[in-house]
Protein backbone atom coordinates (compact mmCIF):
# COMPACT_ATOMS: atom_id res chain seq x y z
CA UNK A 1 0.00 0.00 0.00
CA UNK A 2 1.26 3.81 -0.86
CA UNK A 3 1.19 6.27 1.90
CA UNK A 4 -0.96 8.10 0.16
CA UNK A 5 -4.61 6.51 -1.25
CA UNK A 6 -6.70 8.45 -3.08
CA UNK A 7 -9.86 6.42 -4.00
CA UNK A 8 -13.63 6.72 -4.39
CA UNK A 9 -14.05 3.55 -2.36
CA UNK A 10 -12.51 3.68 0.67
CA UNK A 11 -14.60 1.33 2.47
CA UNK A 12 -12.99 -1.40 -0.27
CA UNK A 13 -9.13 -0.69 0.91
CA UNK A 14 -7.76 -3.20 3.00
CA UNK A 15 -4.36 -2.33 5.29
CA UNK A 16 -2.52 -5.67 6.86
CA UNK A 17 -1.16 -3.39 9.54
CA UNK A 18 -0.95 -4.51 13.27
CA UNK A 19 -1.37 -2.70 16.34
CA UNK A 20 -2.22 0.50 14.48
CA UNK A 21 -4.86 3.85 15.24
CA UNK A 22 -7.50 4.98 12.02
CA UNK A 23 -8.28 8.92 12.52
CA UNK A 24 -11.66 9.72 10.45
CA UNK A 25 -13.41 12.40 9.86
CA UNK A 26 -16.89 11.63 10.76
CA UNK A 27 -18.39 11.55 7.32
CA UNK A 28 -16.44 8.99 6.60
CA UNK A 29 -17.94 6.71 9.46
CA UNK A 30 -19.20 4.25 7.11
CA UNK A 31 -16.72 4.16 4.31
CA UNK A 32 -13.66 3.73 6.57
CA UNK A 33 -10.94 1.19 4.69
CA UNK A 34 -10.63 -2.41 6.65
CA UNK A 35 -7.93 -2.55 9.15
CA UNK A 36 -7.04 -5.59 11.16
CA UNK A 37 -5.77 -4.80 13.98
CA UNK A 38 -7.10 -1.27 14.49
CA UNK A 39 -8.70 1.04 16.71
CA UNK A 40 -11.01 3.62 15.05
CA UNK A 41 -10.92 7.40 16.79
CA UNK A 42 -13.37 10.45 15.09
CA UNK A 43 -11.05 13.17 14.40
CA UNK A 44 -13.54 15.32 16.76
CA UNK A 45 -13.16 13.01 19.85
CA UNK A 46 -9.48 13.07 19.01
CA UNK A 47 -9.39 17.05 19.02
CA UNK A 48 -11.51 16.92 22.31
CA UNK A 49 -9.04 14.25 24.13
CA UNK A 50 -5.49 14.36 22.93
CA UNK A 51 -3.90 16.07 25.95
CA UNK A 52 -5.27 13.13 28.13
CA UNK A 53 -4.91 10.06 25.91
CA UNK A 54 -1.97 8.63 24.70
CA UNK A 55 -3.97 7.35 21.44
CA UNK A 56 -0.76 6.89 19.33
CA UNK A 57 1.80 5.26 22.42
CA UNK A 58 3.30 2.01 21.31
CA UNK A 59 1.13 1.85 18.08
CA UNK A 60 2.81 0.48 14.50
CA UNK A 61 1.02 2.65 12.15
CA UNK A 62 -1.49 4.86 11.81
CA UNK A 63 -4.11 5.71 9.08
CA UNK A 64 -5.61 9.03 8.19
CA UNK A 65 -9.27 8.89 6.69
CA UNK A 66 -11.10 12.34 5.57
CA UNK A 67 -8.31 14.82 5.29
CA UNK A 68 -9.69 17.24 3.20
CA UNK A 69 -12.45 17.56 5.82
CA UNK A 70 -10.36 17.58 8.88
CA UNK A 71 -7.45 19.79 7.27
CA UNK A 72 -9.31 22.93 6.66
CA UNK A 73 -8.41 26.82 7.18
CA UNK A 74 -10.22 26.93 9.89
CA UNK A 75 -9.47 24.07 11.58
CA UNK A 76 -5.50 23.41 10.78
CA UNK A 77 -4.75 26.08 13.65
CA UNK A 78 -6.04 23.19 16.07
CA UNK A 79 -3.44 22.26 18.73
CA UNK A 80 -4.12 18.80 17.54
CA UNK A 81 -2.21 19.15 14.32
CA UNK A 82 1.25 19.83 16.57
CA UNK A 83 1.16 16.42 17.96
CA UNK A 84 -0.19 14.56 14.46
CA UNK A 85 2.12 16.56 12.26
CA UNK A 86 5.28 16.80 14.67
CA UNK A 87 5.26 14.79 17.45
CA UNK A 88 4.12 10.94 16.56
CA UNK A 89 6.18 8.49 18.18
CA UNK A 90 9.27 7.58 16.22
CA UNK A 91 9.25 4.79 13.27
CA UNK A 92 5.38 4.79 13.26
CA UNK A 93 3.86 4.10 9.59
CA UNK A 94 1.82 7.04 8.48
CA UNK A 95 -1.14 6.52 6.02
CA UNK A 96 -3.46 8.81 3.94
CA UNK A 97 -6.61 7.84 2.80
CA UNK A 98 -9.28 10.09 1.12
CA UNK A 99 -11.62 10.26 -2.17
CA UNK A 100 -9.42 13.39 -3.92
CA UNK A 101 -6.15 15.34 -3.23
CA UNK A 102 -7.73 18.42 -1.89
CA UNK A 103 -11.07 20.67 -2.40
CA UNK A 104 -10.40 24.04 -2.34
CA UNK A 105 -7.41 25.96 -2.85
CA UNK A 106 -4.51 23.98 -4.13
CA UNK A 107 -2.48 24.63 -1.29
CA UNK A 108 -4.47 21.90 0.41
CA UNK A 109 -3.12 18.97 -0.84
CA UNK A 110 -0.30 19.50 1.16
CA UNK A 111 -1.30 18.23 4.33
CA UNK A 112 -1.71 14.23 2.73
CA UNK A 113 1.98 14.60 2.17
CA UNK A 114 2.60 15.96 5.41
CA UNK A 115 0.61 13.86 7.24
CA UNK A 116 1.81 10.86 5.86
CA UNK A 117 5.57 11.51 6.19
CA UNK A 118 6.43 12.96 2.95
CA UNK A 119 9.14 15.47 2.57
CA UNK A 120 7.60 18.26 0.63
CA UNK A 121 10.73 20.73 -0.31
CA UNK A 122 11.24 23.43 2.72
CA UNK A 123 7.56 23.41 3.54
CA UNK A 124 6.86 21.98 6.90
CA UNK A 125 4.00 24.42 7.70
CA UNK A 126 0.63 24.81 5.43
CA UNK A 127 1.28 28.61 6.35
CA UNK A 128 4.59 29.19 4.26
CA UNK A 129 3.57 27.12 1.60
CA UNK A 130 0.08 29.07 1.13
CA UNK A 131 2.13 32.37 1.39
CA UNK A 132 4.71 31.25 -0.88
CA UNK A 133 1.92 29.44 -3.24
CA UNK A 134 0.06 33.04 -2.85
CA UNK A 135 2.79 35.13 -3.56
CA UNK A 136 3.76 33.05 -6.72
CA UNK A 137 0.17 33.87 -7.79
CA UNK A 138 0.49 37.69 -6.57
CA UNK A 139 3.84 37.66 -9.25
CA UNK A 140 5.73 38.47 -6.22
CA UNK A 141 7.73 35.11 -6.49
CA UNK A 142 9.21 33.37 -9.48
CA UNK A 143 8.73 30.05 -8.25
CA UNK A 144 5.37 28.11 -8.18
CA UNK A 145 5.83 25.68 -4.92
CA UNK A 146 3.04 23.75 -6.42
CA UNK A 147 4.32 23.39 -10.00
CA UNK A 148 3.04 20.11 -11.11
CA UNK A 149 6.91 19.39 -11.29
CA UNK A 150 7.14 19.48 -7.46
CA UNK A 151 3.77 18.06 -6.62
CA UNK A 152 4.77 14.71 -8.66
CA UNK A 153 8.35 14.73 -7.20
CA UNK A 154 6.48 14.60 -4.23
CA UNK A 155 4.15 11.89 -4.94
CA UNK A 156 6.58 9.69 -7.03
CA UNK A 157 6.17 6.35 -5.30
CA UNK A 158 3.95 7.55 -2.51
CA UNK A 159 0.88 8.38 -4.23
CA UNK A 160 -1.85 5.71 -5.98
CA UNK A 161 -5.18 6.72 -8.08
CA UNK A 162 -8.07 4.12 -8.30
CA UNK A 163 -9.25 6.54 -10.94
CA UNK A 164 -8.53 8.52 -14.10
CA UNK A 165 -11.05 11.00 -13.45
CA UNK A 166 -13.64 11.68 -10.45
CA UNK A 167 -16.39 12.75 -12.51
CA UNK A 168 -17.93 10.94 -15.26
CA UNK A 169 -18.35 13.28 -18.26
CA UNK A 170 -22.21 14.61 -17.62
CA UNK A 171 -24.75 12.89 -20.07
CA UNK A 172 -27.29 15.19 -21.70
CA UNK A 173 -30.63 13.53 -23.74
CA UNK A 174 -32.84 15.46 -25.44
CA UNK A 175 -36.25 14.83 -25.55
CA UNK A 176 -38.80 15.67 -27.63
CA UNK A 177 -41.98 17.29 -26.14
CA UNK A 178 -45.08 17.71 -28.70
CA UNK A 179 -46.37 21.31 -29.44
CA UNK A 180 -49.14 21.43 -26.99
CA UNK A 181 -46.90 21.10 -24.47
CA UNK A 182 -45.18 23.51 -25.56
CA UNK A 183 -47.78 25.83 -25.86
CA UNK A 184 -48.86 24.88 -22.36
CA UNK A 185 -45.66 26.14 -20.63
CA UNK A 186 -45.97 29.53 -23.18
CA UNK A 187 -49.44 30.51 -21.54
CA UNK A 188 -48.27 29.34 -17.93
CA UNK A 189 -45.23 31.73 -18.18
CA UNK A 190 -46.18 34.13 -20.47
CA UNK A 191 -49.43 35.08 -19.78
């Protein structure tokens, strides 16, 4: 398995990890990937307990489910994100599981890499890369941090797809409606 999943069927993954911790973001409850030897903790609870539990003490791995809903402006200024970004217990596996790289600005794909152990250039914060990211945009900086050149070096060998594209192309059928029907909707709207 890649560090990094993204897939429209979570709930179909399978991890053969042992002794191991799966954070979820709640809307994930019932699409969460099958895990062995796991025990399941709603990114919520987690926020609301991590100074008193020791969820992530003597675990192997541990698997991230629902990033682009727990990694959000709003939310990434959480105290939470200092211990799961900086502070997990040495040599644990880190795993990223959700059904796209980001939704919303581009910056946030970021925090998959992050979060799963991936060295992403000098960026260690979502902070300087959205500045730098902004300021490339601004035509303050030269340098796009999230060329597609850096976002692949970054996902070369970490990354897998399950899908070419995440929307089907949209089907449109025409059909034919007789004339008094027509005519019906012209005195309904017209007159």
């Amino acid at each position: 398995m890649k560090r990094v999943t993204f897939t429209k069927h979570p709930e179909e993954l399978v991890f053969d990890l042992d002794n191991s911790v799966c954070v979820y973001q709640k809307q994930y409850t019932k699409r969460l990937p099958k895990i062995k030897d796991c025990e399941f903790i709603e990114f919520e609870k987690l926020c609301q307990t991590f100074q008193t539990q020791a969820y992530f003490s003597g675990k192997n791995a541990v698997v991230f489910v629902g990033l682009n809903k727990m990694f959000t402006t709003s939310t990434r200024f959480h105290p939470v994100w200092d211990l799961l970004q900086y502070n997990m217990p040495d040599g644990i596996q880190k795993y990223c599981v959700d059904i796209a790289p980001y939704m919303g600005p581009l910056w946030r794909v970021w925090p998959h890499f992050n979060l799963a152990g991936i060295q992403t250039g000098e960026y260690t914060y979502s902070y300087l890369l959205e500045s730098h990211y902004n300021a490339f945009l601004e035509g303050v900086r030269t340098e796009n941090p999230l060329s597609l050149g850096n976002i692949k070096k970054w996902a070369s060998g970490n990354v897998q797809i399950d899908y070419t594209k995440f929307f089907e192309e949209p089907s449109i059928k025409i059909i034919e409606m007789s004339e008094d029907v027509h005519e019906g909707y012209k005195n309904r709207i017209f007159l």
